[in-house]
N, C-alpha and C. Protein backbone atom coordinates (compact mmCIF):
# COMPACT_ATOMS: atom_id res chain seq x y z
N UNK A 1 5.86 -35.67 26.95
CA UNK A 1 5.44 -34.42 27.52
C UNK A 1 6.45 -33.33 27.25
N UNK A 2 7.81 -33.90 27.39
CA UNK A 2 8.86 -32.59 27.18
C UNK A 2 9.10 -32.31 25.71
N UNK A 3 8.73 -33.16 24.96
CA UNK A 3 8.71 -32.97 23.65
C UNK A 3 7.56 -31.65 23.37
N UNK A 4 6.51 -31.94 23.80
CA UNK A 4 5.17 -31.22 23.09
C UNK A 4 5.59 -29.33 24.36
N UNK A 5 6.22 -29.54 25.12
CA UNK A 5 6.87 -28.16 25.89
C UNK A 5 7.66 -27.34 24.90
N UNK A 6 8.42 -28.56 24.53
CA UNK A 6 9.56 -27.76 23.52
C UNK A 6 9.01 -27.37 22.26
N UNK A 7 8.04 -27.78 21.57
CA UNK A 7 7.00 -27.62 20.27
C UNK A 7 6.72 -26.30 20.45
N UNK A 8 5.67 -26.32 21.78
CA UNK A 8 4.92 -24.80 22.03
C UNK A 8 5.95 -23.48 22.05
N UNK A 9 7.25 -23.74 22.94
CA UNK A 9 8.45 -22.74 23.04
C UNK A 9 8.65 -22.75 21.45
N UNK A 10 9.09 -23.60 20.72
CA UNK A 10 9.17 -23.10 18.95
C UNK A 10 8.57 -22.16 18.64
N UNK A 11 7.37 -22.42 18.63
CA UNK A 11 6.13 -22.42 17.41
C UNK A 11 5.86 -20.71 18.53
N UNK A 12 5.96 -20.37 19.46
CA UNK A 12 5.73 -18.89 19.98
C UNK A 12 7.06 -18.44 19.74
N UNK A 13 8.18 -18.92 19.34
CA UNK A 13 9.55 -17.70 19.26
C UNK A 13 9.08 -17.83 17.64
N UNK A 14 8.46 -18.99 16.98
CA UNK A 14 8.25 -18.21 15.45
C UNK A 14 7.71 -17.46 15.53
N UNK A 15 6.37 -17.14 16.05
CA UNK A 15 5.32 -16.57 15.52
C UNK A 15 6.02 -15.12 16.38
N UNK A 16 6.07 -14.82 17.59
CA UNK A 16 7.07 -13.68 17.79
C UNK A 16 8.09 -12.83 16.93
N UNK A 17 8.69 -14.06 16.16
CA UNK A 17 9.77 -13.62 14.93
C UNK A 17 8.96 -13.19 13.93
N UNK A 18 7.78 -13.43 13.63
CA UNK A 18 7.09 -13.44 12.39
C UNK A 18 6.66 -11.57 12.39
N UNK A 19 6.28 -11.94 13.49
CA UNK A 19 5.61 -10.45 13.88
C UNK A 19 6.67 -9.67 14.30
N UNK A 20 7.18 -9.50 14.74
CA UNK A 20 8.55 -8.67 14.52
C UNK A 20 9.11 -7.97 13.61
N UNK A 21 9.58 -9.40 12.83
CA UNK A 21 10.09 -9.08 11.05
C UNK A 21 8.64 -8.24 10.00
N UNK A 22 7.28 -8.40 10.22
CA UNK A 22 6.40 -8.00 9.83
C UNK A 22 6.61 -6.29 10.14
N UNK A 23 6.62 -5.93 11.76
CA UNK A 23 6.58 -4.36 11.72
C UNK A 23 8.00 -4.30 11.50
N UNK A 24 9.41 -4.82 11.21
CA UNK A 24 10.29 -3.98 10.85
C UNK A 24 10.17 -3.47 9.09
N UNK A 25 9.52 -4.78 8.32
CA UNK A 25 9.36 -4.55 6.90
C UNK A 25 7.86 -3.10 6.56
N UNK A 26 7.61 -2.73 7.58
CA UNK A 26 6.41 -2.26 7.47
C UNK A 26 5.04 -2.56 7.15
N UNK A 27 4.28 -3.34 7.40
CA UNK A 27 3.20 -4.17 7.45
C UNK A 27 2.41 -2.85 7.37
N UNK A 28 1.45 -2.81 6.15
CA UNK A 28 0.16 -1.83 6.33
C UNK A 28 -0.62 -2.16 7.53
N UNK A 29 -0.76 -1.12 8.25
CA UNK A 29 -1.75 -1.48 9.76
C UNK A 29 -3.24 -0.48 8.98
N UNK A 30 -3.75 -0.25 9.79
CA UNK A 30 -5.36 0.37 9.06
C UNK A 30 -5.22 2.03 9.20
N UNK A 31 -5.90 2.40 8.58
CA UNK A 31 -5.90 3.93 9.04
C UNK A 31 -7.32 4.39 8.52
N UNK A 32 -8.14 4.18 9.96
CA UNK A 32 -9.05 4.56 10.03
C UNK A 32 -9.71 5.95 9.87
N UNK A 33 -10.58 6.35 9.13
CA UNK A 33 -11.14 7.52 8.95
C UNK A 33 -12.90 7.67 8.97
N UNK A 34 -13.04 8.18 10.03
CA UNK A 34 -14.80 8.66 10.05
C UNK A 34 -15.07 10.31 10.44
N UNK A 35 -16.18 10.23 9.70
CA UNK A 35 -16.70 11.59 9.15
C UNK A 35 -16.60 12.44 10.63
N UNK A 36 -16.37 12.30 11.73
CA UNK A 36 -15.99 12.73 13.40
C UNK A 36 -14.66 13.39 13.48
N UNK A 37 -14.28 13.05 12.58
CA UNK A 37 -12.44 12.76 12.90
C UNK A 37 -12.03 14.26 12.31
N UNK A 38 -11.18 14.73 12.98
CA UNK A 38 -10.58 15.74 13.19
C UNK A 38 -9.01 16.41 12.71
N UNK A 39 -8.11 15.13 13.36
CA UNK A 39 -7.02 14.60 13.00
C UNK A 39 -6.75 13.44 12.70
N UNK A 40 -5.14 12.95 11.68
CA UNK A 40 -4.68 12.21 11.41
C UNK A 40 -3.19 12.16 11.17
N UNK A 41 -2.93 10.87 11.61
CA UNK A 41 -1.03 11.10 11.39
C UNK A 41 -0.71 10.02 10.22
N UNK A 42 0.29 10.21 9.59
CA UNK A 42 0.76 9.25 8.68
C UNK A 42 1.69 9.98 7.77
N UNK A 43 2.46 9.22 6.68
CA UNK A 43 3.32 9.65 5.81
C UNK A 43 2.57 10.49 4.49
N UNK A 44 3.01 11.64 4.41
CA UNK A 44 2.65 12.04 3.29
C UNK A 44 3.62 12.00 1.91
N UNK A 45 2.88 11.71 1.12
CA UNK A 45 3.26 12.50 -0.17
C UNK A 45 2.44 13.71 -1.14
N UNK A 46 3.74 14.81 -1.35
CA UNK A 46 3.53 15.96 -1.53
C UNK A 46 3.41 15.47 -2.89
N UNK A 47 3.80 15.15 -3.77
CA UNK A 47 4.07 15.25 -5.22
C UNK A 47 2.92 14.88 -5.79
N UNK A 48 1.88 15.75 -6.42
CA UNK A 48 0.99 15.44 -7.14
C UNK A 48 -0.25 15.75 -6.02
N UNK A 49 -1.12 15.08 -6.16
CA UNK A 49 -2.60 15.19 -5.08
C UNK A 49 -1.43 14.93 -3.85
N UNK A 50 -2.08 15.17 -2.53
CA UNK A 50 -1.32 15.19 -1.37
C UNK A 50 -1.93 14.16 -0.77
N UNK A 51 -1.13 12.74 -0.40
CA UNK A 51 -1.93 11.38 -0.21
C UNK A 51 -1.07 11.48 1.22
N UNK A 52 -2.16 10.96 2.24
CA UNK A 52 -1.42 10.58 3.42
C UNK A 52 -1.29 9.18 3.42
N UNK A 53 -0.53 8.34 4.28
CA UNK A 53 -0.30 7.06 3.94
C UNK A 53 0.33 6.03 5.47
N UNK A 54 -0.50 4.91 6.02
CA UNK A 54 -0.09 4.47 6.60
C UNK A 54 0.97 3.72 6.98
N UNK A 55 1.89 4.08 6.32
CA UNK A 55 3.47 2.88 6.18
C UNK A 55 4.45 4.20 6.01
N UNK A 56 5.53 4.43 5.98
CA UNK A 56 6.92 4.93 5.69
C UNK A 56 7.14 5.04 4.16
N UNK A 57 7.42 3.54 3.97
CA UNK A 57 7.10 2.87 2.40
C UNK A 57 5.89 2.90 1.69
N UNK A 58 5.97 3.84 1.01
CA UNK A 58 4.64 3.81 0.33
C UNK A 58 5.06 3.86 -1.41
N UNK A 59 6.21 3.52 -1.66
CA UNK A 59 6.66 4.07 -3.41
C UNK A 59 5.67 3.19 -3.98
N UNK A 60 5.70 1.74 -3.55
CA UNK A 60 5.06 1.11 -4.75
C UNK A 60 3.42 0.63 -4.27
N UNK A 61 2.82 1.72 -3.80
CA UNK A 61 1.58 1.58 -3.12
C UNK A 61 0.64 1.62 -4.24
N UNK A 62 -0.46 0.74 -4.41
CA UNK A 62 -2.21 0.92 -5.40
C UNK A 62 -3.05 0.60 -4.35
N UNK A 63 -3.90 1.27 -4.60
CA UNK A 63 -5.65 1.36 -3.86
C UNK A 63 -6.29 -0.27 -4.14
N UNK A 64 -5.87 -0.77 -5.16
CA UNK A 64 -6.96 -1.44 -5.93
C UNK A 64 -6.61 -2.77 -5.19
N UNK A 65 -8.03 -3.20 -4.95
CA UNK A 65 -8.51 -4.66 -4.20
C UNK A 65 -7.97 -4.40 -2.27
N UNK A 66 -7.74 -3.30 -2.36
CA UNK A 66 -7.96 -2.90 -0.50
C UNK A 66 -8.72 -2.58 -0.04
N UNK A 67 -9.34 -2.82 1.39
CA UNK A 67 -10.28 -2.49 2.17
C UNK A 67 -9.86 -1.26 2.32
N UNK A 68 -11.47 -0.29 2.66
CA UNK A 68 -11.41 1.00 2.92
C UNK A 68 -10.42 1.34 3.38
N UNK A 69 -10.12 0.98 5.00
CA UNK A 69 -9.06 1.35 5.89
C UNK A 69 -7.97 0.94 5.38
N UNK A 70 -7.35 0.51 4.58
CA UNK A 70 -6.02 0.24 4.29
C UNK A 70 -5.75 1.08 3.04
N UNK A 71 -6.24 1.76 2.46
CA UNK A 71 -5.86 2.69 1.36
C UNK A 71 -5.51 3.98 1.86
N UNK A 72 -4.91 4.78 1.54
CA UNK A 72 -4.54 5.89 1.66
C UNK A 72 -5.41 7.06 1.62
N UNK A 73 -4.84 8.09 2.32
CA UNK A 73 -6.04 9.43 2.52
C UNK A 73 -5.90 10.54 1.49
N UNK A 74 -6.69 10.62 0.80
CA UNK A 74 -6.78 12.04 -0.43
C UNK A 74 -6.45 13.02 0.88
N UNK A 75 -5.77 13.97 0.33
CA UNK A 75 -5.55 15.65 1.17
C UNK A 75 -5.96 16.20 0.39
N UNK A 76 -6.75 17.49 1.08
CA UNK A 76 -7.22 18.89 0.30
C UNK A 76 -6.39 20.31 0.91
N UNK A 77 -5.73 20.43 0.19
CA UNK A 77 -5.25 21.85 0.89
C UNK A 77 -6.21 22.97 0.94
N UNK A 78 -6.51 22.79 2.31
CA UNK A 78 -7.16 24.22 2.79
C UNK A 78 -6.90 25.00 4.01
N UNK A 79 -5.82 25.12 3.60
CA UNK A 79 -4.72 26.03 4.69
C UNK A 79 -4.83 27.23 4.24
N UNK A 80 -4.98 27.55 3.35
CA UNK A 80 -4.69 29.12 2.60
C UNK A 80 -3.52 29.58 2.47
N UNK A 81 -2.83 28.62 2.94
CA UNK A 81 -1.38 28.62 2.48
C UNK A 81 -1.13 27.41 0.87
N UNK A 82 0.12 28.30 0.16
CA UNK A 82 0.37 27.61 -0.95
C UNK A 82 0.75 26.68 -1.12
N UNK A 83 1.03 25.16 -1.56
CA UNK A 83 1.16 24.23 -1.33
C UNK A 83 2.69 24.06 -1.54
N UNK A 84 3.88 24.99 -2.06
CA UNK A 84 5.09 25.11 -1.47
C UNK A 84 5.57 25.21 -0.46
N UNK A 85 4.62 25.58 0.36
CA UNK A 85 4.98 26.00 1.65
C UNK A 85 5.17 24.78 2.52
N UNK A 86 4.60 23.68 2.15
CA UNK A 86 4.75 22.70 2.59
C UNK A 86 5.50 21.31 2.02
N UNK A 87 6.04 21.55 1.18
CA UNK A 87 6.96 21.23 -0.07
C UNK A 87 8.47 20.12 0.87
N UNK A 88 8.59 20.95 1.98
CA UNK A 88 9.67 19.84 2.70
C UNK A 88 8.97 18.75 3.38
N UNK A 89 7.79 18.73 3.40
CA UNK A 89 7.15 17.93 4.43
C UNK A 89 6.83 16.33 3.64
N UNK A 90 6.96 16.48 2.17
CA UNK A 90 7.24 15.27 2.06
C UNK A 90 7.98 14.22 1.97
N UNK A 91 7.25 12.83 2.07
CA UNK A 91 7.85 11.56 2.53
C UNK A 91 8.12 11.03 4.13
N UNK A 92 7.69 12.31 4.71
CA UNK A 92 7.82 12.67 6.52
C UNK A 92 6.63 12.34 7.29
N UNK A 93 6.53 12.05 8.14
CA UNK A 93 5.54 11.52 9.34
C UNK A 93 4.96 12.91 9.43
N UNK A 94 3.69 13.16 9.23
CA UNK A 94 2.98 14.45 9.65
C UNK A 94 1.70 14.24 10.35
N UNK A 95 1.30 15.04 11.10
CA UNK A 95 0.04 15.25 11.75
C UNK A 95 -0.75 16.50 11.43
N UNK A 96 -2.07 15.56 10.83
CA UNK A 96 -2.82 16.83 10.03
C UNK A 96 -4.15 17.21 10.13
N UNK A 97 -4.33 18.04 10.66
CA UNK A 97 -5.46 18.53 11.38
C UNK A 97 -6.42 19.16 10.63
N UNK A 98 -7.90 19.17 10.57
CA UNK A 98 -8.83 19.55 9.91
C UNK A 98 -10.23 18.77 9.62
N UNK A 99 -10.79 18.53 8.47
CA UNK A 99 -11.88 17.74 8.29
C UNK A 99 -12.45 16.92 7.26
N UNK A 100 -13.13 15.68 7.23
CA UNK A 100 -13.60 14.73 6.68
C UNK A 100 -14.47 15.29 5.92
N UNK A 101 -14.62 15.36 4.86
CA UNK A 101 -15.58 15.34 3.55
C UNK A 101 -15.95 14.38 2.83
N UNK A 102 -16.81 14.02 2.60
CA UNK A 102 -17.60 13.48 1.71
C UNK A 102 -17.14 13.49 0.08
N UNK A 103 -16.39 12.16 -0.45
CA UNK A 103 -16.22 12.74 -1.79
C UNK A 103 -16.97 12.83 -2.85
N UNK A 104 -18.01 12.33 -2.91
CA UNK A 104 -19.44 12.82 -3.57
C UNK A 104 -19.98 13.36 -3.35
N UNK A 105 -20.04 14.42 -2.44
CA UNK A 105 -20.55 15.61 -2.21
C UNK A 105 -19.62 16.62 -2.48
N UNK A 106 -18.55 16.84 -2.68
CA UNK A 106 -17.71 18.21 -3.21
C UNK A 106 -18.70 18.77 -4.59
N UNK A 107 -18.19 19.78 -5.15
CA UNK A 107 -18.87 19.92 -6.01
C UNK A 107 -18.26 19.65 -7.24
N UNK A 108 -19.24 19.43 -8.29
CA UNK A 108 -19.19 18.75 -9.71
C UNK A 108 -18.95 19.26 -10.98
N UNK A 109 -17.46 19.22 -11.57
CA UNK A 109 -17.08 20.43 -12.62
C UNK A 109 -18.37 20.46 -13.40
N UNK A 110 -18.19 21.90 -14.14
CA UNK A 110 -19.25 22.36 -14.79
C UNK A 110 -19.75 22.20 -16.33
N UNK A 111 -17.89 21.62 -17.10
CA UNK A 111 -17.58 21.97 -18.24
C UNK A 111 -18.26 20.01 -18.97
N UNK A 112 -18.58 19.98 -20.25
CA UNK A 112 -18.49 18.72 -20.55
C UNK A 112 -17.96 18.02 -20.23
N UNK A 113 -16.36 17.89 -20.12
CA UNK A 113 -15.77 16.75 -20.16
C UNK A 113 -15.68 16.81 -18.39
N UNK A 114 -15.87 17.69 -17.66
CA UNK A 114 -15.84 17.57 -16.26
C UNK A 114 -17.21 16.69 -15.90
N UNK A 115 -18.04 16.70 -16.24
CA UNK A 115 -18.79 15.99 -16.01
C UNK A 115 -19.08 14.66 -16.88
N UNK A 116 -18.43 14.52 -17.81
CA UNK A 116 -18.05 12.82 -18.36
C UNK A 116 -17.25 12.63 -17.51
N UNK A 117 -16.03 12.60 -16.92
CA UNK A 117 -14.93 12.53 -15.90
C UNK A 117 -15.95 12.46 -15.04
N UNK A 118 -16.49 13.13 -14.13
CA UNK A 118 -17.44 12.99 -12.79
C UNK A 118 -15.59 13.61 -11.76
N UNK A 119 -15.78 14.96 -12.28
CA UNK A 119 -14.65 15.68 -11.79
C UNK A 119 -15.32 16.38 -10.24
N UNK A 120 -14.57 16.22 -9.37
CA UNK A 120 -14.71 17.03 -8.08
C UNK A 120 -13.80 17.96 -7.85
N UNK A 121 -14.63 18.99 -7.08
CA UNK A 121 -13.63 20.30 -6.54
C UNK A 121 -13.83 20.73 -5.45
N UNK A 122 -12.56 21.41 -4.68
CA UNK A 122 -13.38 21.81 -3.81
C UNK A 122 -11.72 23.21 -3.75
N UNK A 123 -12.57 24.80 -3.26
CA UNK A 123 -12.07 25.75 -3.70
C UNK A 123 -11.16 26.19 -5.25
N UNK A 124 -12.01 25.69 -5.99
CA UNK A 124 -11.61 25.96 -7.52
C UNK A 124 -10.88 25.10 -8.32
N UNK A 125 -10.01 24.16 -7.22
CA UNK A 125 -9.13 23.21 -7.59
C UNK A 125 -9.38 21.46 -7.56
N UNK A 126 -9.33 20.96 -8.66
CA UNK A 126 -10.01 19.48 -8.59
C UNK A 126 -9.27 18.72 -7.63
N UNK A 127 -10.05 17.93 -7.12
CA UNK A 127 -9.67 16.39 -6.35
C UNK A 127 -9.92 15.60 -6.93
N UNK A 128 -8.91 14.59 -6.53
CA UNK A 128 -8.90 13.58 -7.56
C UNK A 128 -8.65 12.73 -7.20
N UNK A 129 -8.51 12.53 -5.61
CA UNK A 129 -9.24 10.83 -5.11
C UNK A 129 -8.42 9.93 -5.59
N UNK A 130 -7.01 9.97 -5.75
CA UNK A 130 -6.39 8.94 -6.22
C UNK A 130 -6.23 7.50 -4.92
N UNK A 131 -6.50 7.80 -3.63
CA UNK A 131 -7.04 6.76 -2.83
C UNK A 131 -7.74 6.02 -2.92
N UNK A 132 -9.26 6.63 -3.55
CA UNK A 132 -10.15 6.04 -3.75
C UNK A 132 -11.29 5.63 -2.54
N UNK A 133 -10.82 6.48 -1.97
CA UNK A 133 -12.19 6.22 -0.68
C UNK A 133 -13.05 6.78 -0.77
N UNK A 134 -13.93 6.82 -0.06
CA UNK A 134 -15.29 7.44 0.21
C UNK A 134 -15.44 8.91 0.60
N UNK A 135 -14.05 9.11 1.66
CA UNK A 135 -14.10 10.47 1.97
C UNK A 135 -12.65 10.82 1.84
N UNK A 136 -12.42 11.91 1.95
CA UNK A 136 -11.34 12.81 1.90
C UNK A 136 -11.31 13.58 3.12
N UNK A 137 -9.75 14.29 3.49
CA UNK A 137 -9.61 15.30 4.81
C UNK A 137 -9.09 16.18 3.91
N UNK A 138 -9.77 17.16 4.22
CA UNK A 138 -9.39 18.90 4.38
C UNK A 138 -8.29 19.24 5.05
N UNK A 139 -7.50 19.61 5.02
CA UNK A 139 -6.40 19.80 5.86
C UNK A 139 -6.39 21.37 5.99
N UNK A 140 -6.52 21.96 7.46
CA UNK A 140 -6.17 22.89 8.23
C UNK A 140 -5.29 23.49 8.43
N UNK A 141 -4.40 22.72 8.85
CA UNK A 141 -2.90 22.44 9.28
C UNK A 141 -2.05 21.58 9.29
N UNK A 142 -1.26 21.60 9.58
CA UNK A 142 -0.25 20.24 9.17
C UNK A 142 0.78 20.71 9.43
N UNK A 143 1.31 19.68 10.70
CA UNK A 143 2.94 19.73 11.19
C UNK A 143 3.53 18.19 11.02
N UNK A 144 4.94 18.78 11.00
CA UNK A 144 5.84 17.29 11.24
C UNK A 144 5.52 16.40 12.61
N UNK A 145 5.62 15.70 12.76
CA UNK A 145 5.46 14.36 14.43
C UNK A 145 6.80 14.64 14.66
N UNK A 146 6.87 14.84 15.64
CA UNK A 146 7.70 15.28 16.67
C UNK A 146 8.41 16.74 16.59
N UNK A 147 8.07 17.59 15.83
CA UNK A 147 8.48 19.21 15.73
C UNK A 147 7.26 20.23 15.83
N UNK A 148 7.92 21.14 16.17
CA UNK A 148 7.66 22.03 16.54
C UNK A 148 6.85 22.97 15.55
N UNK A 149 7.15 22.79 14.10
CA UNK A 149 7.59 24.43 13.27
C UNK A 149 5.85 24.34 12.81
N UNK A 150 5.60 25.54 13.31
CA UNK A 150 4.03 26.15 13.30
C UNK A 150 3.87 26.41 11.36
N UNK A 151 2.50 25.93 11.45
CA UNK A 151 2.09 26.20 10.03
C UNK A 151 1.24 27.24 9.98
């Protein structure tokens, strides 16, 4: 009997340890997105399309063979602000406010090769869905998590 006591005490300080060491390495958790949704928090990267991202660590991140929720969020800048302006904000925890689009519904470049590509735009400038989801957020606004500094 004191044997199979001491088993169970193991086998829960592993699995405790397991999960532990899991969120200190950063474990992708989900980051849910439906067409309702308003806001979202996560790590961005500025460089290139503006991808939000559920982990800290995202350098050696691909879309490919992930469930919806575990891939990353296309951004659309539609702040009307220039996208320098937000230029420190990457690699940083941000909260970004605005709206869910449809990425087959943006509209459909006009030129030949935009439409061999099956190119999307939305205010003059292509998206490009390097997430690969279904939808995309518009972004409104966008501040750092835990500051203050108004966009």
């Amino acid at each position: 009997m004191q044997i199979k006591s001491i088993c169970k005490v193991v086998i829960m300080i592993s699995l405790a340890s397991a999960h532990s060491l899991s969120l200190a390495r950063g474990v992708h958790r989900p980051m849910n997105l439906s067409p309702s949704d308003n806001s979202i928090t996560g790590w961005i990267s500025t460089k290139g399309e503006w991808m939000l991202f559920n982990q800290k660590d995202f350098k050696s991140y691909s879309p490919y063979g992930k469930s919806e929720n575990y891939k990353c969020v296309s951004l659309i800048n539609g702040t009307g602000k220039n996208r320098s302006y937000f230029s420190d904000f990457g690699d940083k925890e941000v909260i970004v406010k605005g709206r869910v689009a449809e990425y087959d519904k943006l509209s459909s470049g006009t030129s030949a090769a935009d439409k061999f590509l099956s190119k999307k735009y939305f205010g003059g400038e292509v998206v490009e869905n390097y997430c690969l989801r279904d939808f995309v957020f518009i972004v409104e606004s966008m501040e750092l998590k835990g500051n203050s500094r108004p966009d």
